[in-house]
Protein backbone atom coordinates (compact mmCIF):
# COMPACT_ATOMS: atom_id res chain seq x y z
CA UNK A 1 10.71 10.84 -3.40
CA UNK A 2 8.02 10.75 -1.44
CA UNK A 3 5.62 13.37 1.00
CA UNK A 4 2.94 14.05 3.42
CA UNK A 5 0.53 16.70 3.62
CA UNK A 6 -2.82 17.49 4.61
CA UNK A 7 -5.80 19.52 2.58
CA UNK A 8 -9.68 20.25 4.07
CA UNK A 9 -9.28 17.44 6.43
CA UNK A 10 -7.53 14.83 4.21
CA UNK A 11 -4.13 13.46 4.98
CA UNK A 12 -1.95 12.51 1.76
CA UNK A 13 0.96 10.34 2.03
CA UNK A 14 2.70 9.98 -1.22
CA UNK A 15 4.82 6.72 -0.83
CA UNK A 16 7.50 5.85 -3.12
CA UNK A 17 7.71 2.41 -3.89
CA UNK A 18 9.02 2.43 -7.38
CA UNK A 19 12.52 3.74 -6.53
CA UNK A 20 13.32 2.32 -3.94
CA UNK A 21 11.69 -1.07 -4.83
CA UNK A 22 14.66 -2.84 -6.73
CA UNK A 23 14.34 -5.32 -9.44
CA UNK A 24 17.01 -7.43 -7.81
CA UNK A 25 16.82 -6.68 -4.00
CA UNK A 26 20.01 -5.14 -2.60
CA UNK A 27 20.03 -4.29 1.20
CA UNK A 28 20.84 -0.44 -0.03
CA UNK A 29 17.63 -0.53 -2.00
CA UNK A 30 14.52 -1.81 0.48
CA UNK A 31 11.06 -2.44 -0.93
CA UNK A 32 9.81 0.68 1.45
CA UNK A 33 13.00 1.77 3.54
CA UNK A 34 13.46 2.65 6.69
CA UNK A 35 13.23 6.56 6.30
CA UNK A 36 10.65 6.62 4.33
CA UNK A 37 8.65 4.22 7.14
CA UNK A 38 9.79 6.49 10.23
CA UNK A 39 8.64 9.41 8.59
CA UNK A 40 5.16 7.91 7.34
CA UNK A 41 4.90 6.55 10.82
CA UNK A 42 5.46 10.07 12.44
CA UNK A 43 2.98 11.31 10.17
CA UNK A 44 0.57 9.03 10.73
CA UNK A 45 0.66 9.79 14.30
CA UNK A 46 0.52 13.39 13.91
CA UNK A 47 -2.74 12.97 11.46
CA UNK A 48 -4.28 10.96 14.44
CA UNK A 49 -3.94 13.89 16.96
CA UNK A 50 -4.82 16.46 14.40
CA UNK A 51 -8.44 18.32 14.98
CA UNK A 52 -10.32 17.97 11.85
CA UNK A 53 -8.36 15.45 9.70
CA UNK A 54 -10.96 12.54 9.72
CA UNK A 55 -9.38 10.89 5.74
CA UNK A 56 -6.12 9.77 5.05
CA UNK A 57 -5.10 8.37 0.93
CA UNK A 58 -1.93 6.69 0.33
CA UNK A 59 -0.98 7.14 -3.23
CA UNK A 60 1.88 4.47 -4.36
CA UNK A 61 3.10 3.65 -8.02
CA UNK A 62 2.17 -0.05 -6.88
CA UNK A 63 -0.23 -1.53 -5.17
CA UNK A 64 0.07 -1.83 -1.37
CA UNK A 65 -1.62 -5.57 -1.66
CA UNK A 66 -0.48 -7.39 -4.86
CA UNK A 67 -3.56 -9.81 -5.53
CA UNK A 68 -1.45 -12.99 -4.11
CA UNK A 69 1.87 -14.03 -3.31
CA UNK A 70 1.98 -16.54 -6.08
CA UNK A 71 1.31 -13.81 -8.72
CA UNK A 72 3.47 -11.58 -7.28
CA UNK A 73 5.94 -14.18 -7.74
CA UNK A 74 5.07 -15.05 -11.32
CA UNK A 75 5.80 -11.55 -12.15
CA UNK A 76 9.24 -11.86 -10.03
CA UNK A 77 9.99 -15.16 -12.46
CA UNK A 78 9.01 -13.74 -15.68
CA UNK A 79 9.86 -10.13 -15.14
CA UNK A 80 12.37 -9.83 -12.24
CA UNK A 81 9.81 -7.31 -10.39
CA UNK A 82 8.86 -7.44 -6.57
CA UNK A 83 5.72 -6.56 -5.58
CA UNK A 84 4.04 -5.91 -2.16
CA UNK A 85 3.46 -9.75 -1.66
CA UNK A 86 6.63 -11.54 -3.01
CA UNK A 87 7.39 -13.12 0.41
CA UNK A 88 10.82 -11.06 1.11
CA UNK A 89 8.81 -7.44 1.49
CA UNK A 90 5.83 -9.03 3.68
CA UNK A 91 7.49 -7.19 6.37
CA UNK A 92 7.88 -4.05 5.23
CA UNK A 93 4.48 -4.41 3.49
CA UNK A 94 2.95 -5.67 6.73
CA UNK A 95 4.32 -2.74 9.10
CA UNK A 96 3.12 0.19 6.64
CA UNK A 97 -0.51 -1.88 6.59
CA UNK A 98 -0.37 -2.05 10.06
CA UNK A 99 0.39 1.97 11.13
CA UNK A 100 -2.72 2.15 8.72
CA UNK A 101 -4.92 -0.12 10.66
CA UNK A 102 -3.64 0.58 14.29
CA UNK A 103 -2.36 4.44 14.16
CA UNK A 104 -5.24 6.07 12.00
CA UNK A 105 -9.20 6.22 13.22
CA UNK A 106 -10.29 7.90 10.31
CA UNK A 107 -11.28 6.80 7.04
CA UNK A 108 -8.45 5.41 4.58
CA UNK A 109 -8.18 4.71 1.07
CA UNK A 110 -5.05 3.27 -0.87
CA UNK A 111 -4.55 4.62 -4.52
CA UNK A 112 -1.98 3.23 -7.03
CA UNK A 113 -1.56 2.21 -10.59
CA UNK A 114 0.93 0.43 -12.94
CA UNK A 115 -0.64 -2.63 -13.23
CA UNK A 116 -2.14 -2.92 -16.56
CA UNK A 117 -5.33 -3.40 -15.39
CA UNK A 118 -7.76 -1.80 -12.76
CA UNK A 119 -9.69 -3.22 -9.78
CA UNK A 120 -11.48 -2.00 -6.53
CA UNK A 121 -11.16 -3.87 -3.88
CA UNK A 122 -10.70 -4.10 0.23
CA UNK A 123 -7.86 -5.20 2.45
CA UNK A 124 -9.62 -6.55 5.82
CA UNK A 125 -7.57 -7.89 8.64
CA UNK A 126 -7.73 -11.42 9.95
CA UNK A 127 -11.27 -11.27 11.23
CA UNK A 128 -12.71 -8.58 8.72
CA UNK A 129 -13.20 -5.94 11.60
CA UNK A 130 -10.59 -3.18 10.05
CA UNK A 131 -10.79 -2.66 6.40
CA UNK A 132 -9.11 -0.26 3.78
CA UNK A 133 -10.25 -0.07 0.40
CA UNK A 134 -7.76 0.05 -2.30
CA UNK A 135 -8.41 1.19 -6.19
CA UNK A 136 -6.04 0.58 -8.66
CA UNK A 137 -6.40 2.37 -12.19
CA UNK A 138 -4.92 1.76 -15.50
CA UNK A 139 -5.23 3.49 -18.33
CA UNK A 140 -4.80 0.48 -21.04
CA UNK A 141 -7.64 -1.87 -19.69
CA UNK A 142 -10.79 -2.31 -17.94
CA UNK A 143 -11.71 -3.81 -14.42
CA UNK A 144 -10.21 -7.52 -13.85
CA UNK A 145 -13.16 -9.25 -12.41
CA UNK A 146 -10.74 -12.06 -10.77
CA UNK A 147 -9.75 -9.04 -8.55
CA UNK A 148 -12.89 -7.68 -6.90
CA UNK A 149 -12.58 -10.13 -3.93
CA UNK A 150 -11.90 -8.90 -0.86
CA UNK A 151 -8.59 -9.82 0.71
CA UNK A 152 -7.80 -10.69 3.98
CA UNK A 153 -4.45 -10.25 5.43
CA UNK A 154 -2.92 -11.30 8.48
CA UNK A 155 -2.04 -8.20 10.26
CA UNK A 156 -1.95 -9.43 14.26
């Protein structure tokens, strides 16, 4: 399930990629989906045009920028889980990161969790001119120092 609202000038887009991510990906079960991305796309564009909404937070179950395609493959190996950067959902990853970058003035921030671990870091474009900060929390550990870094990712 996921949603979209607004409160006091803050856009909320609630993204589900737990159910639809699949463990083993099927075509009927896409990292992001394609309803789910016409509909965050839509809203996007109406939070652009909307008088007074200046912040926009994209809450996920999982992080919108894993900390590096080999980890995220590790985890596929070990665990059988897909994460934003396991190379088969860079473009559904990439589009949603770009209708942040290129559809949204304001200021964003990207929320998730279910990690085991917590980290706050920023997701800069080729170039570093466009960046989005990202926190992920955990209740069962403290920050991972290995992932304060900022990332940069190729978003032409």
């Amino acid at each position: 399930m996921h949603a979209f609202l607004t409160m006091r000038g803050t856009a909320m887009a609630l993204v589900d990629l737990r159910w639809q991510r699949t463990f083993r990906l099927s075509e009927e079960r896409p990292f992001i989906g394609r309803e789910q991305m016409e509909e965050f796309q839509a809203a996007v564009a109406t939070w652009e045009l909307q008088a007074g909404v200046d912040r926009l937070a994209v809450f996920s179950a999982i992080p919108l920028m894993y900390q590096s395609t080999f980890l995220s493959r590790v985890a596929d190996w070990f665990e059988n889980e897909k994460y934003s950067t396991v190379p088969i959902h860079h473009t559904e990853t990439l589009m949603l990161l770009r209708t942040l970058r290129d559809g949204f003035s304001g200021d964003k921030l990207l929320m998730a969790g279910d990690l085991h671990m917590s980290f706050d870091s920023r997701i800069c474009s080729t170039g570093g001119q466009s960046c989005m900060r990202q926190i992920v929390t955990s209740g069962l550990t403290t920050s991972a120092s290995t992932l304060q870094a900022v990332r940069t990712v190729h978003v032409l």
